[in-house]
Protein backbone atom coordinates (compact mmCIF):
# COMPACT_ATOMS: atom_id res chain seq x y z
CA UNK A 1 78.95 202.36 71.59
CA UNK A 2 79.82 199.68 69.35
CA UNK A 3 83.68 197.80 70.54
CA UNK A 4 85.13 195.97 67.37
CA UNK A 5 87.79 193.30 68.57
CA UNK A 6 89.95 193.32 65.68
CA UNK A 7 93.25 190.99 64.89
CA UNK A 8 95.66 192.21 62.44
CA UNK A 9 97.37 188.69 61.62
CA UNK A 10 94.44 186.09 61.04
CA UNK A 11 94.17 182.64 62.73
CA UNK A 12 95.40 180.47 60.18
CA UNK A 13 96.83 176.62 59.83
CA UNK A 14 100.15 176.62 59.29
CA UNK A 15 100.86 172.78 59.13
CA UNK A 16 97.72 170.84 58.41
CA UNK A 17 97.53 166.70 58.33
CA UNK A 18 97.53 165.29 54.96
CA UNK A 19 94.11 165.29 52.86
CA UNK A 20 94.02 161.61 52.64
CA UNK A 21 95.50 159.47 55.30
CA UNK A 22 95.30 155.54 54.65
CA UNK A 23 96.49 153.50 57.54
CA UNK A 24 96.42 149.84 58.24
CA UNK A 25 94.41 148.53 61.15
CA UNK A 26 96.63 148.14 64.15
CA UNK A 27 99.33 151.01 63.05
CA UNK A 28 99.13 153.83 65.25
CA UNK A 29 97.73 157.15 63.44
CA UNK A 30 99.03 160.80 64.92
CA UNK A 31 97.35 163.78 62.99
CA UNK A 32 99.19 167.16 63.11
CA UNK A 33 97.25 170.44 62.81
CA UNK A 34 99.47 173.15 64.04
CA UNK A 35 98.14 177.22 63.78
CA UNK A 36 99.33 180.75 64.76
CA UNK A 37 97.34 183.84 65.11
CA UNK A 38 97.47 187.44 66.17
CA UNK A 39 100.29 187.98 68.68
CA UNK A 40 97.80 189.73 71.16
CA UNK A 41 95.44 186.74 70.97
CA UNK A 42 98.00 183.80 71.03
CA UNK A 43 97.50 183.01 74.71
CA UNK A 44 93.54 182.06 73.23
CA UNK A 45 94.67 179.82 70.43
CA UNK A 46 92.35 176.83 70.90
CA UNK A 47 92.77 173.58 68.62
CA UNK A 48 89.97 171.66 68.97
CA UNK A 49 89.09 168.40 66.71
CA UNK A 50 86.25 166.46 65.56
CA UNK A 51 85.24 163.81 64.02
CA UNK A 52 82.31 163.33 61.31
CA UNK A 53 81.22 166.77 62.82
CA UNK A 54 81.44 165.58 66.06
CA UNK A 55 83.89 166.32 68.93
CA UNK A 56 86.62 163.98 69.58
CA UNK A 57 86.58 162.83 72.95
CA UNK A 58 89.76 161.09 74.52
CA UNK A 59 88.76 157.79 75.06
CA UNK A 60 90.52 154.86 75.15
CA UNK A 61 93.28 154.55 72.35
CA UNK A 62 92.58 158.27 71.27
CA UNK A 63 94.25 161.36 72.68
CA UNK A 64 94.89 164.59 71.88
CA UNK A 65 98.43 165.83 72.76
CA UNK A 66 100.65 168.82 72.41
CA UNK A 67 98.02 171.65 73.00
CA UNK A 68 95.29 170.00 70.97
CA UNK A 69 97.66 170.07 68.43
CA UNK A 70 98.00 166.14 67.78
CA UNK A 71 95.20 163.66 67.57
CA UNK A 72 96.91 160.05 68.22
CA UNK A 73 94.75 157.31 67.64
CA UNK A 74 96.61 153.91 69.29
CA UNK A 75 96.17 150.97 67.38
CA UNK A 76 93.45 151.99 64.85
CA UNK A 77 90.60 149.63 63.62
CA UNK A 78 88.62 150.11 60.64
CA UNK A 79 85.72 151.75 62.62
CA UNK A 80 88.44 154.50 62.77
CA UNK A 81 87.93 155.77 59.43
CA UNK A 82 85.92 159.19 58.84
CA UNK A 83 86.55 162.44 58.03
CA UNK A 84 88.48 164.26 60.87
CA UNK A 85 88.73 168.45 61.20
CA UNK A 86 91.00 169.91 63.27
CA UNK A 87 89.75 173.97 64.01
CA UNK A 88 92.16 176.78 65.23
CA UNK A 89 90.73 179.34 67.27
CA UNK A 90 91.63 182.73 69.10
CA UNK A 91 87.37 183.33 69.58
CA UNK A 92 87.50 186.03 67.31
CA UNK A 93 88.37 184.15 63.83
CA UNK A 94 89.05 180.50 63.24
CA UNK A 95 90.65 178.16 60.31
CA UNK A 96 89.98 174.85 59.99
CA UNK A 97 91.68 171.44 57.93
CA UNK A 98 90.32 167.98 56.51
CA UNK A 99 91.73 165.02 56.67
CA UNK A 100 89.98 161.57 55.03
CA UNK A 101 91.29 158.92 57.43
CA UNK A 102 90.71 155.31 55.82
CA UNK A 103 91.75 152.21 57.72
CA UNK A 104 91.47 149.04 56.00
CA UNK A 105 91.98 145.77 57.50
CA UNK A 106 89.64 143.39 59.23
CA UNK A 107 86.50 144.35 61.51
CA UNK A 108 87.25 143.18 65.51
CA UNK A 109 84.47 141.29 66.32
CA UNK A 110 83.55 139.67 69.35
CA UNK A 111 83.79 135.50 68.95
CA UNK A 112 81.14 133.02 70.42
CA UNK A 113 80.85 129.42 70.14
CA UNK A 114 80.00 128.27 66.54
CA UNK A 115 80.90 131.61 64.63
CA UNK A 116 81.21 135.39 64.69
CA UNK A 117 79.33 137.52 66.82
CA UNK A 118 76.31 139.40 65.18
CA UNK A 119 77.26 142.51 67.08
CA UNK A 120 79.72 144.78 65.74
CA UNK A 121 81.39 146.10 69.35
CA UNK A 122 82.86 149.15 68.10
CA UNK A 123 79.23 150.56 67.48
CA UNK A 124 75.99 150.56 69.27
CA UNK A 125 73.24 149.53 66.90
CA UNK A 126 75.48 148.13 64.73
CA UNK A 127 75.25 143.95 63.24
CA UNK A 128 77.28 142.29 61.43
CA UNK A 129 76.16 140.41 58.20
CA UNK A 130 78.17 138.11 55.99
CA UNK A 131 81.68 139.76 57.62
CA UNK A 132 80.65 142.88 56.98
CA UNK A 133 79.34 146.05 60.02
CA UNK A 134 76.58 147.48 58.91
CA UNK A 135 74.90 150.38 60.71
CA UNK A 136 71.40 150.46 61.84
CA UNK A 137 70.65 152.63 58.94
CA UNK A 138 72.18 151.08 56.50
CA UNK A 139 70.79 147.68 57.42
CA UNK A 140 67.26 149.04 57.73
CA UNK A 141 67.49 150.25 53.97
CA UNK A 142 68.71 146.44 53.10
CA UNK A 143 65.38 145.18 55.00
CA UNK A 144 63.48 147.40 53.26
CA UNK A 145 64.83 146.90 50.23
CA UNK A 146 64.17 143.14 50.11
CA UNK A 147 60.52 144.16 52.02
CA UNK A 148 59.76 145.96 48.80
CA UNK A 149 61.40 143.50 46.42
CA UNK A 150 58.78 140.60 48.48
CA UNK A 151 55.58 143.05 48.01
CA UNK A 152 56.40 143.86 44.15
CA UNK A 153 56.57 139.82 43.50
CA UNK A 154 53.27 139.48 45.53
CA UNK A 155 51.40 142.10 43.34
CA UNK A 156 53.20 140.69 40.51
CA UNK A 157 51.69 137.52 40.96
CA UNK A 158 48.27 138.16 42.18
CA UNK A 159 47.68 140.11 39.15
CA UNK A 160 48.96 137.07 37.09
CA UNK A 161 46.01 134.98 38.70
CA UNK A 162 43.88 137.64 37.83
CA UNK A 163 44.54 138.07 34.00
CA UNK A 164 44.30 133.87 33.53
């Protein structure tokens, strides 16, 4: 015997934070995601959200308030920005929204005599390089990049020497 858990009025979001949210760094940014769903399933309404496909986790200057149904982020810095989703959910049928949260203004870095610090200290495997944060990744393409660039002027002259 088969049960079927049925709703009659799907989980839906009824207010859902703006597509595109630009903030400066330093302003405080609130996201609002608010849902209803079925009557008999209302007491299971879960709003959960993430960030870059990953769970938020209240840390530090973020907190979710209201039932899940605010995501406050206290004095946001660039390394803010990503693409938040807020999900509605009775555990029968869900909804989701998307907002694009850029924050522009200047990287905090940590200072040390002479200069900058080459460690980005809102990331882990993160440097910094001419002002700018660059990811692990991203800086591992640059290497390789100029790697390949180095090996393609090698070959370039070797077989130079070898025509004259």
């Amino acid at each position: 015997m088969v049960i079927s858990r049925r709703v009659s009025d799907r989980t839906r979001i009824v207010s859902a934070p703006p597509a595109v949210v630009v903030a400066s760094s330093t302003d405080d940014v609130t996201l609002a995601c608010d849902a209803t769903t079925d009557a008999r399933r209302s007491s299971h309404l879960l709003i959960t959200w993430y960030r870059d496909e990953l769970s938020v986790s209240e840390e530090g200057r973020v907190r979710v308030t209201d039932k899940g149904s605010r995501l406050v982020i206290e004095i946001s810095a660039v390394s803010d920005s990503g693409i938040y989703r807020c999900t509605a959910s009775n555990g029968i049928d869900e909804d989701s929204a998307i907002a694009i949260l850029t924050v522009k203004g200047q990287r905090r870095t940590r200072g040390r005599e002479g200069g900058q610090s080459n460690i980005c200290p809102h990331r882990r495997q993160t440097v910094m390089i001419d002002n700018a944060c660059m990811s692990s990744s991203s800086s591992i393409f640059g290497w390789l990049f100029v790697f390949l660039l180095c090996i393609s002027f090698t070959v370039i002259n070797f077989h130079v020497k070898l025509v004259h």
